[in-house]
Protein backbone atom coordinates (compact mmCIF):
# COMPACT_ATOMS: atom_id res chain seq x y z
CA UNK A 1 -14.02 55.81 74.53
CA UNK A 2 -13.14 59.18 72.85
CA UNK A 3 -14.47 60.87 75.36
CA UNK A 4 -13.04 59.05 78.08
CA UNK A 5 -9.59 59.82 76.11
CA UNK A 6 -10.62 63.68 76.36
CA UNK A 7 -11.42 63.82 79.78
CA UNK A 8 -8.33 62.09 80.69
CA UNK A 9 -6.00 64.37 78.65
CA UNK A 10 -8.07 67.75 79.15
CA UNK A 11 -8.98 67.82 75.46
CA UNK A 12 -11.84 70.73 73.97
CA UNK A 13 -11.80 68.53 70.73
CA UNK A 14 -10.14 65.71 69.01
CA UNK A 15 -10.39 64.66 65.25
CA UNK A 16 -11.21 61.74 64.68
CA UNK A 17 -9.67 60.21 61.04
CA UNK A 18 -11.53 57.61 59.10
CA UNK A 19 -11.61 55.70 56.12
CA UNK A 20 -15.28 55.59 54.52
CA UNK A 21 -14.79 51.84 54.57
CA UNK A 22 -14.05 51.90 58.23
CA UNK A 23 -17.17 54.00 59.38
CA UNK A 24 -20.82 53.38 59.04
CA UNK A 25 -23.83 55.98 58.51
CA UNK A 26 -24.58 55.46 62.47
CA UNK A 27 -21.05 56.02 63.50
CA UNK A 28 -21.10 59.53 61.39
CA UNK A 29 -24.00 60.39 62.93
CA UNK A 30 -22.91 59.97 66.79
CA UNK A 31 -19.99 61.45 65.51
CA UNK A 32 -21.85 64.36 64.85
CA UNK A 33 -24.31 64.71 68.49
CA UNK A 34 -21.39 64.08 70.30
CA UNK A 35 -19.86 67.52 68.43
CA UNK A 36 -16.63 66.12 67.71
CA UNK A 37 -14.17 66.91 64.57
CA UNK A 38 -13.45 64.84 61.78
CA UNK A 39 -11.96 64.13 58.39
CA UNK A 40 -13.67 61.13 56.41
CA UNK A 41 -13.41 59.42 53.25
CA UNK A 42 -16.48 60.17 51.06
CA UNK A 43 -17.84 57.50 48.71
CA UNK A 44 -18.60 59.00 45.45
CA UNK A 45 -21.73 57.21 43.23
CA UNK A 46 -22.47 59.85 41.26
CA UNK A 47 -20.51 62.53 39.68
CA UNK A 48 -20.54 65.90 42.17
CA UNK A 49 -21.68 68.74 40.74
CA UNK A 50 -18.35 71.01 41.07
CA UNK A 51 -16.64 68.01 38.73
CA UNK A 52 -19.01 68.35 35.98
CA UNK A 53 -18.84 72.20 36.31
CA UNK A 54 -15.18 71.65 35.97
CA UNK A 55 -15.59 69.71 32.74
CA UNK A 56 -18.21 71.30 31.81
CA UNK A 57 -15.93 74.68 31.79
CA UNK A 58 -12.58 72.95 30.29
CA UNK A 59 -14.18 70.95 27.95
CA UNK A 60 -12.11 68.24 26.20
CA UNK A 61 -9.14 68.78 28.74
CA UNK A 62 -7.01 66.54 30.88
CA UNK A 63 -7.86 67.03 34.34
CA UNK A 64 -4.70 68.09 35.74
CA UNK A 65 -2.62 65.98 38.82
CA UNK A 66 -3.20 67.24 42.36
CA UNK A 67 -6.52 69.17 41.39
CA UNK A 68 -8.69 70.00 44.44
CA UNK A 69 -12.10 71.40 44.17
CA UNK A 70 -14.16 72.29 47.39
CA UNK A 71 -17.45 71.70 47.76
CA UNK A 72 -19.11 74.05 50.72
CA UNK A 73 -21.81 71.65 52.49
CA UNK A 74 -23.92 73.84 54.87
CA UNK A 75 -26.07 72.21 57.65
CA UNK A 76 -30.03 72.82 57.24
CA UNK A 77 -32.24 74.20 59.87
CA UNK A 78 -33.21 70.72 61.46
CA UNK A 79 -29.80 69.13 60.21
CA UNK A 80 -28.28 68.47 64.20
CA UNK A 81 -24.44 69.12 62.40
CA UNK A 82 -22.08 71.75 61.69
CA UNK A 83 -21.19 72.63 58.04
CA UNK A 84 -19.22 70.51 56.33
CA UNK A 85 -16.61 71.06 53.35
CA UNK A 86 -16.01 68.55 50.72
CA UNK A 87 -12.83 68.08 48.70
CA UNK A 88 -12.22 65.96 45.27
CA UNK A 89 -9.01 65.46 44.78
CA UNK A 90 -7.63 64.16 40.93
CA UNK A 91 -4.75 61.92 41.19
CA UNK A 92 -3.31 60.66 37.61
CA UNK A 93 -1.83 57.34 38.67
CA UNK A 94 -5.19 56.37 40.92
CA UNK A 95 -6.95 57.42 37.90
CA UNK A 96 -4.51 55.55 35.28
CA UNK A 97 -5.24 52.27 37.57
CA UNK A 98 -9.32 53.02 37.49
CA UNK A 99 -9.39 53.42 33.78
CA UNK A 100 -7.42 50.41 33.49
CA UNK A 101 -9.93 48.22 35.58
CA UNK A 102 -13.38 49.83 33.99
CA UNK A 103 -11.53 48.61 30.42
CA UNK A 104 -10.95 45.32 31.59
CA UNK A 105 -14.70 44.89 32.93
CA UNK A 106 -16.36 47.00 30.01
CA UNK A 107 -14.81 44.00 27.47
CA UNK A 108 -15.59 41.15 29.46
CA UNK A 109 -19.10 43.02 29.31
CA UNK A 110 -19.26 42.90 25.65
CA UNK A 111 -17.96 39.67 25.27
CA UNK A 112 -20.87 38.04 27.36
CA UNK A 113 -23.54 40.10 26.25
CA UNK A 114 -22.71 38.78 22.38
CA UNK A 115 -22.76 35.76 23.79
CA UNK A 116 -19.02 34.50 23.90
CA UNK A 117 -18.40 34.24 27.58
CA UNK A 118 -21.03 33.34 30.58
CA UNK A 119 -23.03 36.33 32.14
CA UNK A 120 -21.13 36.54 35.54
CA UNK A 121 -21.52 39.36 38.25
CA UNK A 122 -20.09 42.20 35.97
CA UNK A 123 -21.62 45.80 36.70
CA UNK A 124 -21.42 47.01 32.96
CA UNK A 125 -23.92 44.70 32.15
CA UNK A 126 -27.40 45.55 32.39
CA UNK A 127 -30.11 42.68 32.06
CA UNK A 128 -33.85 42.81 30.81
CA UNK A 129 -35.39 39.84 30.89
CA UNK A 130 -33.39 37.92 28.23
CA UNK A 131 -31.84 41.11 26.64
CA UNK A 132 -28.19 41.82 27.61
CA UNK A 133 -26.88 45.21 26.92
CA UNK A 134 -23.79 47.26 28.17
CA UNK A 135 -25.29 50.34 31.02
CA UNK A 136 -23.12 53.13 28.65
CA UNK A 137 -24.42 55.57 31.29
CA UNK A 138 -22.63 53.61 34.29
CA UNK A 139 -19.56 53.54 31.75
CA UNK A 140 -19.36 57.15 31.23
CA UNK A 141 -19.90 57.68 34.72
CA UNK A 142 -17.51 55.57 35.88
CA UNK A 143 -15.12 56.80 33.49
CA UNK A 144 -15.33 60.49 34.87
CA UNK A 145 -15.06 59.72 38.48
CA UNK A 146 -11.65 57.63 37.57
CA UNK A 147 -9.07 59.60 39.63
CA UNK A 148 -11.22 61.64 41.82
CA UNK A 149 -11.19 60.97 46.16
CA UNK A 150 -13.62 62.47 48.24
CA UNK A 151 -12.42 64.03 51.92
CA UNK A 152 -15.32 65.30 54.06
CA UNK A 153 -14.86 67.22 57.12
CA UNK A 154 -16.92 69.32 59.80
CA UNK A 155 -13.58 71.82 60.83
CA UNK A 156 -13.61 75.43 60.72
CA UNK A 157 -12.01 76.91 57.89
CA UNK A 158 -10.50 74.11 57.01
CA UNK A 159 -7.47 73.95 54.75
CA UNK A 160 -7.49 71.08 51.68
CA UNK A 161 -3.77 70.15 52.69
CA UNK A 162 -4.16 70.22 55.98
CA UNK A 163 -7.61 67.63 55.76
CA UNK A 164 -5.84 65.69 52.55
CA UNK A 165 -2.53 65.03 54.94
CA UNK A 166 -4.29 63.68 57.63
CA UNK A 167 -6.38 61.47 56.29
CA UNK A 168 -3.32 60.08 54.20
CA UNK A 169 -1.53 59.37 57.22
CA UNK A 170 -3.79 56.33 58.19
CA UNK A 171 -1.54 54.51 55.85
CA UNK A 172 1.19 54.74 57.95
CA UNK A 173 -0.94 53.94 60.90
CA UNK A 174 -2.54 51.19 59.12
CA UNK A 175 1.10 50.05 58.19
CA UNK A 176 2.15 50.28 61.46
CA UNK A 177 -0.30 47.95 62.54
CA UNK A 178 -0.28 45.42 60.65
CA UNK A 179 3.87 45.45 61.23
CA UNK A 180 3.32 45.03 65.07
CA UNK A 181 0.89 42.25 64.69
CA UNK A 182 2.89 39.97 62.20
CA UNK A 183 6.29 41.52 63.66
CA UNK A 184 5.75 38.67 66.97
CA UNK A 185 4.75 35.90 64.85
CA UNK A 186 7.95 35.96 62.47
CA UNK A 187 10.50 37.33 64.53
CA UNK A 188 9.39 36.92 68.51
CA UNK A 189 11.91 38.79 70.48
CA UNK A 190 13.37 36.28 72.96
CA UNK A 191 15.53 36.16 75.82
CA UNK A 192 19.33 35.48 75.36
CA UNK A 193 19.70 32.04 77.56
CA UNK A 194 21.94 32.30 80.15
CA UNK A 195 25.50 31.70 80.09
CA UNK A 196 25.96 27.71 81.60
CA UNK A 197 29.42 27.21 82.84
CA UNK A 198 30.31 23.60 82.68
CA UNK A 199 32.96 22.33 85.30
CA UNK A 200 34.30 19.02 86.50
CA UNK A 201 31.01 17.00 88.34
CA UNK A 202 30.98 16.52 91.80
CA UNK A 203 31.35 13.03 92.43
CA UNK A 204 30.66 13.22 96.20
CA UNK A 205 27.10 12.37 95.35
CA UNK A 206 27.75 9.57 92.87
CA UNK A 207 28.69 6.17 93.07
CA UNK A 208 32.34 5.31 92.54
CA UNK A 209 33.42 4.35 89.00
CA UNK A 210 34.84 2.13 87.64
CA UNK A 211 36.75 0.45 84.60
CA UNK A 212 39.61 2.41 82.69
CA UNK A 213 37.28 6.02 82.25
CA UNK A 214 37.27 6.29 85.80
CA UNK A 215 37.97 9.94 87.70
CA UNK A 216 38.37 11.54 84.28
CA UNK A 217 36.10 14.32 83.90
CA UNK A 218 37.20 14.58 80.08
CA UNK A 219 36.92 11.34 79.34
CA UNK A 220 33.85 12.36 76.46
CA UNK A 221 36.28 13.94 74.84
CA UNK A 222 39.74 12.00 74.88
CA UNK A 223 37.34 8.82 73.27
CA UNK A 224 38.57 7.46 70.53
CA UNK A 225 36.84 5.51 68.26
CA UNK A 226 36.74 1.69 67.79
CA UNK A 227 37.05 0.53 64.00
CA UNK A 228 37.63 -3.32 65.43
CA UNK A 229 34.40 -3.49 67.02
CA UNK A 230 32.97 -7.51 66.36
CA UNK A 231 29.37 -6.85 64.16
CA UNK A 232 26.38 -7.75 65.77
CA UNK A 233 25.27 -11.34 65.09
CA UNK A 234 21.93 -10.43 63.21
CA UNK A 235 23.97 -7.90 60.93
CA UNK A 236 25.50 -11.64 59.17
CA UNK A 237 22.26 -13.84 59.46
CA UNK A 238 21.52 -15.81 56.53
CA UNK A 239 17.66 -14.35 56.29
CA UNK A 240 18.38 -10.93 56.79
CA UNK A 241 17.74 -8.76 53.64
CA UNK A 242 19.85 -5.81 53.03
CA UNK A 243 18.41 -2.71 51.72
CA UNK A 244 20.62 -0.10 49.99
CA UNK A 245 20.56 3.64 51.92
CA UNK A 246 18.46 6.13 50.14
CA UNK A 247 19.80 9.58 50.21
C-alpha cells in the first residue's frame, strides 16, 4: 500500500510514523528491505547505556526536563538496514506519573509477600518456590527508566526535534480519528426536511360531507371543546373499580 501511495504521487521516500505498540518486529523489518524512512517508538527493558553514562557522570542529580541523549546505532556488515539513531527523551510529568505507579505496585508487593494481601500478578514480586521476595533489581531499574521515551529512526542526519515532533503528532492523528468515528454516532449530520406547505384539500376527489363541519377547511382548528359530553355507561357501573392516577 505505501508503495502504491508513492507511485501514485511520484514519491523517492515517505516516512512512515509509528507507535512501538502499533508495529511488530516483522513490520520493522519489511520496513527496512523495502528501504523506506521511519520514526518509531522504542520499547525500553533495560536501561541504555548513554542513560547510565549520564548518571553515572551527574551523580545524585535530577535529570533535567526536555533532556535528549542520542544514541548512534550503526548497521553491521550482514545487517540488510541503514544506520539508525536513537533518542531518550526525559519528561518530568511522564516521569512524576511512572514513579507514582512503581510506588503503588512496589507496596502492594510488600504487603503480599509478608503475607497481608493475596499474591496477585504484581511484577515486583519475585517467587521461589514458596519464598516471596521483592526483585529490588527490577525496582531500581524501573525507577531509572521513569521519564525516559525512546524514538528510533533510519533518516540521514536526523535532527531530535524534528524526529520527537513527528512522532508526537500521531496524537492528533489518533485524536482525529477517533473524533470522526464517534462524531456520526452522536451527532449524524442529517438533512433539513423539506418545507411542506399545507393548503385547503381538494375535495374534488372526496366524497361530499356532511353535518355542521362541512366545506370548512379549518374546521380542526375553530373546535371547541365539549365539557357536557354524557359519560360512557361502563365509567358508572356498579363493579367497576377505580384506581387512583399515578404520576
Amino acid at each position: 500500500m505505501i508503495n502504491d501511495f508513492m507511485d501514485a504521487y511520484d514519491l523517492d521516500d515517505v516516512v512512515v510514523v509509528a507507535d512501538a505498540g502499533m508495529i511488530s518486529a516483522a513490520n520493522r523489518q519489511a520496513l527496512e528491505r523495502a528501504c523506506l524512512s521511519y520514526v518509531l517508538g522504542s520499547r525500553t527493558s533495560r536501561v541504555p547505556h548513554v542513560i547510565s553514562s549520564w548518571h553515572d557522570n551527574h551523580p545524585d542529580q535530577d535529570v533535567p526536563d526536555g533532556l535528549t541523549l542520542t544514541q548512534p546505532w550503526p548497521a553491521g556488515p550482514s545487517d540488510q538496514r541503514r544506520d539508525e539513531t536513537i533518542y531518550y527523551r526525559y519528561s518530568a510529568d511522564r516521569a512524576r506519573r511512572t514513579l507514582r505507579g512503581i510506588d503503588t505496585q512496589v507496596a502492594k508487593a510488600e504487603k503480599a509477600v509478608a503475607g497481608k494481601i493475596p499474591v496477585k500478578r504484581n511484577r515486583f514480586v519475585h517467587l521461589s518456590g514458596a519464598t516471596r521476595s521483592i526483585n529490588r533489581d527490577l525496582e531500581k531499574r524501573a525507577r531509572t527508566l521513569a521519564g525516559w521515551k525512546g524514538y528510533v529512526t533510519n533518516l540521514p542526519n536526523p535532527d531530535p526535534e524534528t524526529v520527537v515532533s513527528a512522532y508526537h503528532r500521531l496524537y492528533n492523528i489518533e485524536k482525529s480519528f477517533a473524533y470522526v468515528q464517534v462524531r456520526p454516532a452522536s451527532t449524524p449530520h442529517l438533512p433539513p426536511p423539506a418545507p411542506v406547505h399545507r393548503g385547503p384539500p381538494d375535495h374534488r376527489h372526496c366524497s361530499p360531507c356532511h353535518g355542521p363541519l362541512a366545506g370548512d377547511h379549518h374546521r380542526l382548528v375553530h373546535q371547541t371543546p365539549d365539557h357536557h359530553r354524557t359519560p360512557l355507561p361502563h365509567h358508572h357501573h356498579q363493579y367497576r373499580r377505580t384506581h387512583p392516577h399515578s404520576r
